[in-house]
C-alpha atoms as a PDB file:
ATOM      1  CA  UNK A   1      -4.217  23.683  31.023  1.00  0.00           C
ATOM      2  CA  UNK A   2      -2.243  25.278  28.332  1.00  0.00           C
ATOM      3  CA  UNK A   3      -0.840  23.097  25.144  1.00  0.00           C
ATOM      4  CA  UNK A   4       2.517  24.059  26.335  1.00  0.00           C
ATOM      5  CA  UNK A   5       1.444  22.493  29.889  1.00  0.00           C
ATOM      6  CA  UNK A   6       0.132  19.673  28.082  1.00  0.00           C
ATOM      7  CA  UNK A   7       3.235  18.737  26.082  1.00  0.00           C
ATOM      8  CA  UNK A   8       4.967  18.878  29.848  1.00  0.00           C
ATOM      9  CA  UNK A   9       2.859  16.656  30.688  1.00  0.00           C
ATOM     10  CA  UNK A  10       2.720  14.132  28.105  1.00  0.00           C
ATOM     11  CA  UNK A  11       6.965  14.527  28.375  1.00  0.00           C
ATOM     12  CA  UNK A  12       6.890  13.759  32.335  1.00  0.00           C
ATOM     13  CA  UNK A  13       4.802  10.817  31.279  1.00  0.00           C
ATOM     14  CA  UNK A  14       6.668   9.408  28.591  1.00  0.00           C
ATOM     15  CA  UNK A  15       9.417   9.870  30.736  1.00  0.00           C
ATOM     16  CA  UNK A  16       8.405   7.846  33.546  1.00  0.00           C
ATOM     17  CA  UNK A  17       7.402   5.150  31.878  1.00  0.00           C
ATOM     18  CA  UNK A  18      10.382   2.451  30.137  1.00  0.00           C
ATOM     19  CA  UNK A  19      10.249   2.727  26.057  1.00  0.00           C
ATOM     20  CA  UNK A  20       9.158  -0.997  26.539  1.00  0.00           C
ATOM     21  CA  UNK A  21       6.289   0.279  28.980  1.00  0.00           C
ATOM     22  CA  UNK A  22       5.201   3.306  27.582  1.00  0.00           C
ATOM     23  CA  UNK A  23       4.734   1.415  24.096  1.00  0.00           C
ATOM     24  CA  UNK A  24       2.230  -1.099  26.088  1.00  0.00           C
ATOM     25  CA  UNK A  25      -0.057   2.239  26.155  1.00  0.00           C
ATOM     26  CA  UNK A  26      -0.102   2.601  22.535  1.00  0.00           C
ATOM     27  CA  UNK A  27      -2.973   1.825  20.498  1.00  0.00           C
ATOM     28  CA  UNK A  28      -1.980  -0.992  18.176  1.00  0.00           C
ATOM     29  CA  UNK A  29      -2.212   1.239  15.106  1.00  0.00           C
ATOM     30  CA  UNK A  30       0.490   3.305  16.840  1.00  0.00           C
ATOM     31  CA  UNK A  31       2.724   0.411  17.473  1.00  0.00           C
ATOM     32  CA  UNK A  32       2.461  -0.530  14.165  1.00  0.00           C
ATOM     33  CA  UNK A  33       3.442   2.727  12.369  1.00  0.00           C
ATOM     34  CA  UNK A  34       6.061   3.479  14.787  1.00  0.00           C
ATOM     35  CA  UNK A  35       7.677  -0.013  13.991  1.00  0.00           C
ATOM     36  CA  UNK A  36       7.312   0.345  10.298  1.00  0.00           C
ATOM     37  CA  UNK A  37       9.186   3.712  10.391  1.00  0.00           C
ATOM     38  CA  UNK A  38      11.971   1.819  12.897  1.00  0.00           C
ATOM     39  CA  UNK A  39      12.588  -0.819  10.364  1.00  0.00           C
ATOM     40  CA  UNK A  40      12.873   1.678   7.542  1.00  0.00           C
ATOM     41  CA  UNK A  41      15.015   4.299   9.631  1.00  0.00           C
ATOM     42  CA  UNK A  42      17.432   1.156  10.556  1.00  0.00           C
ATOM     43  CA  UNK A  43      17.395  -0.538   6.933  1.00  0.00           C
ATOM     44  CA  UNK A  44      20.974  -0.101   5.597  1.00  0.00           C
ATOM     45  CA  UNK A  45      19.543  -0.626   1.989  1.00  0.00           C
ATOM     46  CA  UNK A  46      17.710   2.455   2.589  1.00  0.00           C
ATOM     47  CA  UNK A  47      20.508   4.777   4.139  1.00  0.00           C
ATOM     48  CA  UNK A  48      21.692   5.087   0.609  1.00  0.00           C
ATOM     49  CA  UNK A  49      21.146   8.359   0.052  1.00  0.00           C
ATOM     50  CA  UNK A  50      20.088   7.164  -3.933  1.00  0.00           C
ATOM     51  CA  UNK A  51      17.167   5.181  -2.418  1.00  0.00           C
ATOM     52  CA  UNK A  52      15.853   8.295  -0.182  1.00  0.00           C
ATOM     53  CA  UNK A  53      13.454   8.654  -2.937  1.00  0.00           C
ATOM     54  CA  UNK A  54      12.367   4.904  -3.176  1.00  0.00           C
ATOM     55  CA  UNK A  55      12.169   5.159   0.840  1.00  0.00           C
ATOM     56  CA  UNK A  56       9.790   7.844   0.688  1.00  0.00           C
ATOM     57  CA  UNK A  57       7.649   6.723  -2.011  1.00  0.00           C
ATOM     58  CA  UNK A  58       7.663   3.138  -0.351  1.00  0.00           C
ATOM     59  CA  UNK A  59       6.823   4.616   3.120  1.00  0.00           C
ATOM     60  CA  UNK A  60       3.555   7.036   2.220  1.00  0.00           C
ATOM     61  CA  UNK A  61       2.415   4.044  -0.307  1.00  0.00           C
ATOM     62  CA  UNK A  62       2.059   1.956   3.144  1.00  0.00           C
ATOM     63  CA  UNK A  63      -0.126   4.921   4.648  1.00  0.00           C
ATOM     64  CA  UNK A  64      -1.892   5.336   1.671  1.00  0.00           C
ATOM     65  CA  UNK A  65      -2.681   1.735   1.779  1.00  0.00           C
ATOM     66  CA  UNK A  66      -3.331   1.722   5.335  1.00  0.00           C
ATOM     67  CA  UNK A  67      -6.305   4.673   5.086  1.00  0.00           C
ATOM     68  CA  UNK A  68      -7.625   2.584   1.994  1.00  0.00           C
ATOM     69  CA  UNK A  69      -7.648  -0.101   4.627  1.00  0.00           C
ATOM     70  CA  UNK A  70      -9.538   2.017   7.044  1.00  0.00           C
ATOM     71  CA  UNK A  71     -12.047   3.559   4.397  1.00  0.00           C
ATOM     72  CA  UNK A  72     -12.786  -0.393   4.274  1.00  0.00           C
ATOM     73  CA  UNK A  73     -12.774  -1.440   7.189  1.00  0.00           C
ATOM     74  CA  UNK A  74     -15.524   1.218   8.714  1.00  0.00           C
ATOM     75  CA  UNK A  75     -17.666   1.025   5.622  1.00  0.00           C
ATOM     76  CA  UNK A  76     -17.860  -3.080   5.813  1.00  0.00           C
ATOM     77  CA  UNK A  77     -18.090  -2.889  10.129  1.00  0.00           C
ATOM     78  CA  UNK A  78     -14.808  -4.839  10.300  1.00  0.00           C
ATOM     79  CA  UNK A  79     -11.842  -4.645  12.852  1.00  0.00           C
ATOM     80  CA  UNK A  80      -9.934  -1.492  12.325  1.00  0.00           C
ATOM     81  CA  UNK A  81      -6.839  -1.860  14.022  1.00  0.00           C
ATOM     82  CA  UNK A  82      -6.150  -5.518  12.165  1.00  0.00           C
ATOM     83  CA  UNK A  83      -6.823  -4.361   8.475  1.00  0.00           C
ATOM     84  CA  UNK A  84      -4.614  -1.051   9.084  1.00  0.00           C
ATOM     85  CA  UNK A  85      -1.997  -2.597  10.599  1.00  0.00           C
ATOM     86  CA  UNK A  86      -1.903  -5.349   7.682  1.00  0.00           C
ATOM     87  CA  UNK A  87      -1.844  -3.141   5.209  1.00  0.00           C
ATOM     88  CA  UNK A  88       0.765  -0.430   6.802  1.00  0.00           C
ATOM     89  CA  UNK A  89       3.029  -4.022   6.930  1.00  0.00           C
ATOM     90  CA  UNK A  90       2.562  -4.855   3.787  1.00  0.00           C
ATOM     91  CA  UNK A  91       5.295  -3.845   2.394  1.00  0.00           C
ATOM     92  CA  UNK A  92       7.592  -3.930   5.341  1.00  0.00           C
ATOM     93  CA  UNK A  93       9.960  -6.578   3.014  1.00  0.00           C
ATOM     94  CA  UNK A  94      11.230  -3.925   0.826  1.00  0.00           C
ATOM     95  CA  UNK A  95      13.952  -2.803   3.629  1.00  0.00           C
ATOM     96  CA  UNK A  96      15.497  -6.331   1.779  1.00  0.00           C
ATOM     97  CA  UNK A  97      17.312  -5.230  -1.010  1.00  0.00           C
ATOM     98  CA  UNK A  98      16.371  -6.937  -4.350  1.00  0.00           C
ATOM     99  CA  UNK A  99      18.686  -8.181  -6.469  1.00  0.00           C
ATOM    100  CA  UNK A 100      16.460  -9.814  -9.258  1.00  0.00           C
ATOM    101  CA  UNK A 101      12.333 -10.270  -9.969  1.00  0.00           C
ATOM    102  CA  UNK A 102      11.868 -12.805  -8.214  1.00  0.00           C
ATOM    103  CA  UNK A 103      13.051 -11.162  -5.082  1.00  0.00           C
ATOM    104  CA  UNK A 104      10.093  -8.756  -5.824  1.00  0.00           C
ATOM    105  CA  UNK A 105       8.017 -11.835  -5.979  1.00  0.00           C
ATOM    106  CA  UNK A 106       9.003 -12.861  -2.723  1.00  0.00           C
ATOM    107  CA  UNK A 107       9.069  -9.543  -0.924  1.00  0.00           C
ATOM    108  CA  UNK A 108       5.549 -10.270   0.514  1.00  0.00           C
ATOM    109  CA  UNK A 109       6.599 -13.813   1.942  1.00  0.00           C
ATOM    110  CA  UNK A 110       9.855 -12.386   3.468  1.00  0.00           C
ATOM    111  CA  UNK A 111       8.243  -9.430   4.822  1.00  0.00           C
ATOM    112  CA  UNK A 112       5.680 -11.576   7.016  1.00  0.00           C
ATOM    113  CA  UNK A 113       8.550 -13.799   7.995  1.00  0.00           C
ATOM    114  CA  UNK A 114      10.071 -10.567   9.051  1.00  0.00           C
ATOM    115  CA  UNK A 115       7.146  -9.196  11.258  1.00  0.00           C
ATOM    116  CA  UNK A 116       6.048 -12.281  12.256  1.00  0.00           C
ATOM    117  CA  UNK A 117       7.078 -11.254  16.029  1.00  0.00           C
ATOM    118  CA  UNK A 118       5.894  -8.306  15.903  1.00  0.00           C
ATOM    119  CA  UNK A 119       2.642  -9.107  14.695  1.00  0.00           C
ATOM    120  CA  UNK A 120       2.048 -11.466  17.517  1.00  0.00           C
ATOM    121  CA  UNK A 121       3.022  -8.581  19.952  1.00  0.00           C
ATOM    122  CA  UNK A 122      -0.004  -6.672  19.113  1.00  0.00           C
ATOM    123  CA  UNK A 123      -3.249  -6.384  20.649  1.00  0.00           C
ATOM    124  CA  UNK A 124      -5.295  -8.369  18.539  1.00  0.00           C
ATOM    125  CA  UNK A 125      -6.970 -11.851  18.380  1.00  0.00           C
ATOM    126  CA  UNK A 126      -4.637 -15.026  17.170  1.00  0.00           C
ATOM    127  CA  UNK A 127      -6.964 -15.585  14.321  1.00  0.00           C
ATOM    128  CA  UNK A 128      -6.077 -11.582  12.986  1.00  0.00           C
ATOM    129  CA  UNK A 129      -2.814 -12.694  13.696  1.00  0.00           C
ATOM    130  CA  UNK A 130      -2.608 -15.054  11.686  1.00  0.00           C
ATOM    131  CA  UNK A 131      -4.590 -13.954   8.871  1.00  0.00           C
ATOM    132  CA  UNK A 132      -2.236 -10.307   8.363  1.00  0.00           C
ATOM    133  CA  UNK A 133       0.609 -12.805   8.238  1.00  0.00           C
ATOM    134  CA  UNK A 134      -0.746 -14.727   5.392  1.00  0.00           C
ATOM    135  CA  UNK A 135      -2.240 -11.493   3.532  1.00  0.00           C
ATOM    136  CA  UNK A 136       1.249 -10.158   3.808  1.00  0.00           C
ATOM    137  CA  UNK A 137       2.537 -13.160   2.618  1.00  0.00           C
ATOM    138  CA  UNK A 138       0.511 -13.763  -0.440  1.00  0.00           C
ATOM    139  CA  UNK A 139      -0.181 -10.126  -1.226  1.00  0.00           C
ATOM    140  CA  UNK A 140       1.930 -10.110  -4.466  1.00  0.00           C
ATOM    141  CA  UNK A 141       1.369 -13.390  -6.514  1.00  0.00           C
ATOM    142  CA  UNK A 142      -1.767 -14.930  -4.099  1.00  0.00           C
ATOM    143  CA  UNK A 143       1.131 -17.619  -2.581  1.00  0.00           C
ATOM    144  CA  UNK A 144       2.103 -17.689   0.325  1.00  0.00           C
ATOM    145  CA  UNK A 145       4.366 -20.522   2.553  1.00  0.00           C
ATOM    146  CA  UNK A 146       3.097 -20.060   5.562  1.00  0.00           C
ATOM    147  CA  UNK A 147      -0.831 -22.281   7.250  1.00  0.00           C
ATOM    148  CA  UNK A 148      -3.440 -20.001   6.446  1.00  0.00           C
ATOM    149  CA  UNK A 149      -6.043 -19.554   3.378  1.00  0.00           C
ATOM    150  CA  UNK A 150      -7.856 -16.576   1.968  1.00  0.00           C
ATOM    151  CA  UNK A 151     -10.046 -14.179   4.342  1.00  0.00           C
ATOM    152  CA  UNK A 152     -11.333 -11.210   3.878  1.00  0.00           C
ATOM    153  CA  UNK A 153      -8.853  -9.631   6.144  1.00  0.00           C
ATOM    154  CA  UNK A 154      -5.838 -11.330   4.171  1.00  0.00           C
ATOM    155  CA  UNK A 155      -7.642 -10.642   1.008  1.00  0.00           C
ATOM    156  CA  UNK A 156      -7.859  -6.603   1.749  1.00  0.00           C
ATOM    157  CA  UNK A 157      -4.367  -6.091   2.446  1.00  0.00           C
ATOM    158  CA  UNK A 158      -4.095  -7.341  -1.361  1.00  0.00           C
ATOM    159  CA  UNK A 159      -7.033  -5.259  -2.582  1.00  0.00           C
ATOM    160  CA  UNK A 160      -5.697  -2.074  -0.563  1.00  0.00           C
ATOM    161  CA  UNK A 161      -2.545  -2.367  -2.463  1.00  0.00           C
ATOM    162  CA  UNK A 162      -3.940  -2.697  -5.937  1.00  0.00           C
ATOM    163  CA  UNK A 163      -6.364   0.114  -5.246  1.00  0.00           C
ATOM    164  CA  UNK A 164      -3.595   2.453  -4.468  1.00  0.00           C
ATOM    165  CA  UNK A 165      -1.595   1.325  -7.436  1.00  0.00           C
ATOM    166  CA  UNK A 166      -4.205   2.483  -9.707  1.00  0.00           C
ATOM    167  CA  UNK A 167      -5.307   5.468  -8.342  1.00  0.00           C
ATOM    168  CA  UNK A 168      -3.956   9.164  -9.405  1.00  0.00           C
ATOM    169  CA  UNK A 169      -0.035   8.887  -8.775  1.00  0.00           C
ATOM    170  CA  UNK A 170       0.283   5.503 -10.834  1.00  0.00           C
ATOM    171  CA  UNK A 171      -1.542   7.060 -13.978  1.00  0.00           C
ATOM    172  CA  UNK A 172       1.487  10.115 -13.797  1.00  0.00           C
ATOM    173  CA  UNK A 173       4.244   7.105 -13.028  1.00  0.00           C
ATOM    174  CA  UNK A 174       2.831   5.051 -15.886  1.00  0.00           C
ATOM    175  CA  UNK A 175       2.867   7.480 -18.278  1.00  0.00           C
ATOM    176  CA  UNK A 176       6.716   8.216 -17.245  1.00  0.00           C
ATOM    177  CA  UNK A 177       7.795   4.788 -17.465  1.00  0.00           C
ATOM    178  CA  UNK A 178       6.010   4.373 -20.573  1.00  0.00           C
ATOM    179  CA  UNK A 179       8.310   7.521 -22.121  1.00  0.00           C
ATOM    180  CA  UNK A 180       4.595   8.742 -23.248  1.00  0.00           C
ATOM    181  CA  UNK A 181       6.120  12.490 -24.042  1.00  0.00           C
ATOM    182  CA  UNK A 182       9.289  11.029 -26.259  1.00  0.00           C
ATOM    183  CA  UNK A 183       6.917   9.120 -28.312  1.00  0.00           C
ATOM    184  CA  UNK A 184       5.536  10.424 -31.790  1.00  0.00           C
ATOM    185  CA  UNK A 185       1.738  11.289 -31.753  1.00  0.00           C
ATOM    186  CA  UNK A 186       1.070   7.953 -33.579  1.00  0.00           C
ATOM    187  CA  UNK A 187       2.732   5.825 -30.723  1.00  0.00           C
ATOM    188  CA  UNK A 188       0.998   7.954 -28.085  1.00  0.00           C
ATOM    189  CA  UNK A 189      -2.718   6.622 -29.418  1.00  0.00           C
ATOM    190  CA  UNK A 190      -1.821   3.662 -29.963  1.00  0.00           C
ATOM    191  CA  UNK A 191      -0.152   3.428 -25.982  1.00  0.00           C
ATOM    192  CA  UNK A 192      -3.808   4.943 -24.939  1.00  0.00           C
ATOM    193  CA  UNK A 193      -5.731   2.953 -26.931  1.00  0.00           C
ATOM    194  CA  UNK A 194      -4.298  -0.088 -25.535  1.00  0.00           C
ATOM    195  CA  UNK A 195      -4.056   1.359 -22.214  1.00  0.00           C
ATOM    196  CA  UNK A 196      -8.418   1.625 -22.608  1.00  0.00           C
ATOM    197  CA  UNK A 197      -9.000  -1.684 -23.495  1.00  0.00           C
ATOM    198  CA  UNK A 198      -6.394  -3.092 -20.485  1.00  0.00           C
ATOM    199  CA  UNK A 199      -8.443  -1.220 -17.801  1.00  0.00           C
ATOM    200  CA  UNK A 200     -11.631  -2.088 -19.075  1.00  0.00           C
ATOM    201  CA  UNK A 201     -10.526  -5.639 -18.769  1.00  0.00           C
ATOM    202  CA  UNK A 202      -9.217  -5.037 -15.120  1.00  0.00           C
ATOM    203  CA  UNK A 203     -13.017  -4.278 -13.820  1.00  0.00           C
ATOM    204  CA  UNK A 204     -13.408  -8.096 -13.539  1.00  0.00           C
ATOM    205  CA  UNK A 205     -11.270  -8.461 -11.280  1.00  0.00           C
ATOM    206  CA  UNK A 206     -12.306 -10.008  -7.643  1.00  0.00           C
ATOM    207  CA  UNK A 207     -12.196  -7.828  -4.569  1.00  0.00           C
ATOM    208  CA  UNK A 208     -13.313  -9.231  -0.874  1.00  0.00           C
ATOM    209  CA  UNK A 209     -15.601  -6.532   0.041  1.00  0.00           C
ATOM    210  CA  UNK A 210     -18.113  -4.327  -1.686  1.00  0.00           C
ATOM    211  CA  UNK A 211     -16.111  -1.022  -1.102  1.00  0.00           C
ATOM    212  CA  UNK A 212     -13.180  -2.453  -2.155  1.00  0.00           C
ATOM    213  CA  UNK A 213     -14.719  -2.988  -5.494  1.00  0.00           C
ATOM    214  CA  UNK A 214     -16.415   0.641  -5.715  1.00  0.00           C
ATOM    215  CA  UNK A 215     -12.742   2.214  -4.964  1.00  0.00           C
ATOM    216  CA  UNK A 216     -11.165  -0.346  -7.735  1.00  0.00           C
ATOM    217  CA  UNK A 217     -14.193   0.852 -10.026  1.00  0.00           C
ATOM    218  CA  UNK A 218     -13.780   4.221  -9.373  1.00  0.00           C
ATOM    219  CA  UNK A 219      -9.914   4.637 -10.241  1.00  0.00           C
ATOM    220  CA  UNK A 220     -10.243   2.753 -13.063  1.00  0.00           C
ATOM    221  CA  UNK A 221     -12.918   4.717 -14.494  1.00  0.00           C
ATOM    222  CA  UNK A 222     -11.223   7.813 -13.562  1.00  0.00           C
ATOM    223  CA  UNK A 223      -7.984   6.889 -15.195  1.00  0.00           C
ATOM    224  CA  UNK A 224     -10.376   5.658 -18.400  1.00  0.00           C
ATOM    225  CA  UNK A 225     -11.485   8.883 -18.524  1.00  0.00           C
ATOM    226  CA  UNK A 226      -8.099  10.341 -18.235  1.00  0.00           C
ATOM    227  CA  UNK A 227      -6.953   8.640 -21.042  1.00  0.00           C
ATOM    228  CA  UNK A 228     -10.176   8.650 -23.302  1.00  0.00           C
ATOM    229  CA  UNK A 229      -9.719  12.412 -22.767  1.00  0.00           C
ATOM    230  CA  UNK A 230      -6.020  12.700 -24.064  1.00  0.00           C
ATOM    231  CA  UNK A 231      -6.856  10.699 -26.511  1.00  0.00           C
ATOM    232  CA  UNK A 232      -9.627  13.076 -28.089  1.00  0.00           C
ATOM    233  CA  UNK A 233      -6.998  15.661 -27.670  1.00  0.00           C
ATOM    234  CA  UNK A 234      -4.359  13.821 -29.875  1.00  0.00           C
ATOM    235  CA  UNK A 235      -6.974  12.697 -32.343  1.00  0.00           C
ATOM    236  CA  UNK A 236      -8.110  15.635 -32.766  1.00  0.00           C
ATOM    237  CA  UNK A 237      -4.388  17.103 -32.962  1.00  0.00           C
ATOM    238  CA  UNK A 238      -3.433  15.228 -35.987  1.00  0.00           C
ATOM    239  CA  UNK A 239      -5.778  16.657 -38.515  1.00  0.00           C
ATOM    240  CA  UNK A 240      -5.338  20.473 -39.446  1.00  0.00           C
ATOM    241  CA  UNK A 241      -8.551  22.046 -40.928  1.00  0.00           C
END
């Protein structure tokens, strides 16, 4: 069969099937994406055309976070379709617009309110179930307001997230928001040096699962590096022989 027959035929299928049917065939993983990209497509925060950018960055920092989840997942032998789907959810309560901090704060507690049906649609045992929910929920701050307590599952949707906020995109952001190329030489050590001790002091940090600690590790040694790097460069910069 040819891959134009095949698309056909996947076309005739889809099409005899009800949306509501044909998403019963889909793996959970599928569901889960497709439903994350709904909710995002339908936010009217996000049809702003000024928050395209914050909709795109939000959007493939969920995948990123969901193949963190994954790398996890089949390096520890645990449930793949639970720890992606948690973690592609995990930041489904940014289609809320925030109007202060502490809706940031809260973003994780309204977003598993907000997928809570869903969730429970999906293939997957009630304890899962419950556990995304409260690793959604407490993913920000470690509180959440809905029954539950830490698992590894709930934990990793947490760790996933900080992973991915220090790995090679946050060191560029950082250095933006920082305003590291308007500062004078002088300021620029002194932001790195700080920056050196602060990420030395983040390898203590708890993480549920071995790999989850080797990924945290790893970024933070790479962005150490980074930065012990630039720094040479400026110190080396400010003395003319």
């Amino acid at each position: 069969m040819t891959r134009i027959e095949n698309i056909e035929l996947d076309q005739r299928i889809q099409n005899y099937f009800s949306k509501k049917d044909w998403r019963k065939l889909m793996s959970n993983i599928e569901k889960t994406y497709n439903y994350l990209n709904e909710m995002f497509d339908n936010c009217q925060y996000f049809k702003d055309p000024e928050k395209q950018v914050s909709k795109d960055y939000r959007l493939k920092h969920s995948y990123r976070v969901a193949n963190i989840a994954r790398k996890i997942a089949e390096q520890e032998g645990l449930n793949i379709d639970a720890y992606v789907c948690g973690a592609l959810l995990h930041d489904i309560g940014y289609i809320h617009s925030f109007e202060d901090s502490s809706d940031y704060k809260n973003h994780g507690r309204y977003g598993a309110k907000l997928a809570k049906d869903f969730i429970e649609s999906l293939d997957l045992s009630n304890e899962d179930k419950q556990q995304i929910l409260y690793g959604i929920a407490s993913h920000v701050d470690g509180k959440a307001d809905i029954e539950g307590s830490d698992t590894v599952l709930s934990e990793t949707i947490s760790d996933c997230d900080n992973i991915d906020r220090f790995d090679c995109y946050r060191l560029h952001e950082n250095l933006i928001y920082a305003d590291f190329t308007n500062k004078i030489t002088s300021e620029q050590i002194s932001y790195l040096e700080t920056r050196i001790v602060k990420l030395n002091e983040l390898k203590t940090m708890d993480f549920a699962t071995k790999t989850a600690t080797k990924l945290w590790i790893d970024n933070l040694d790479y962005q150490i590096d980074f930065c012990v790097k630039l720094l040479q460069q400026l110190n080396s910069s400010s003395v003319v022989f």
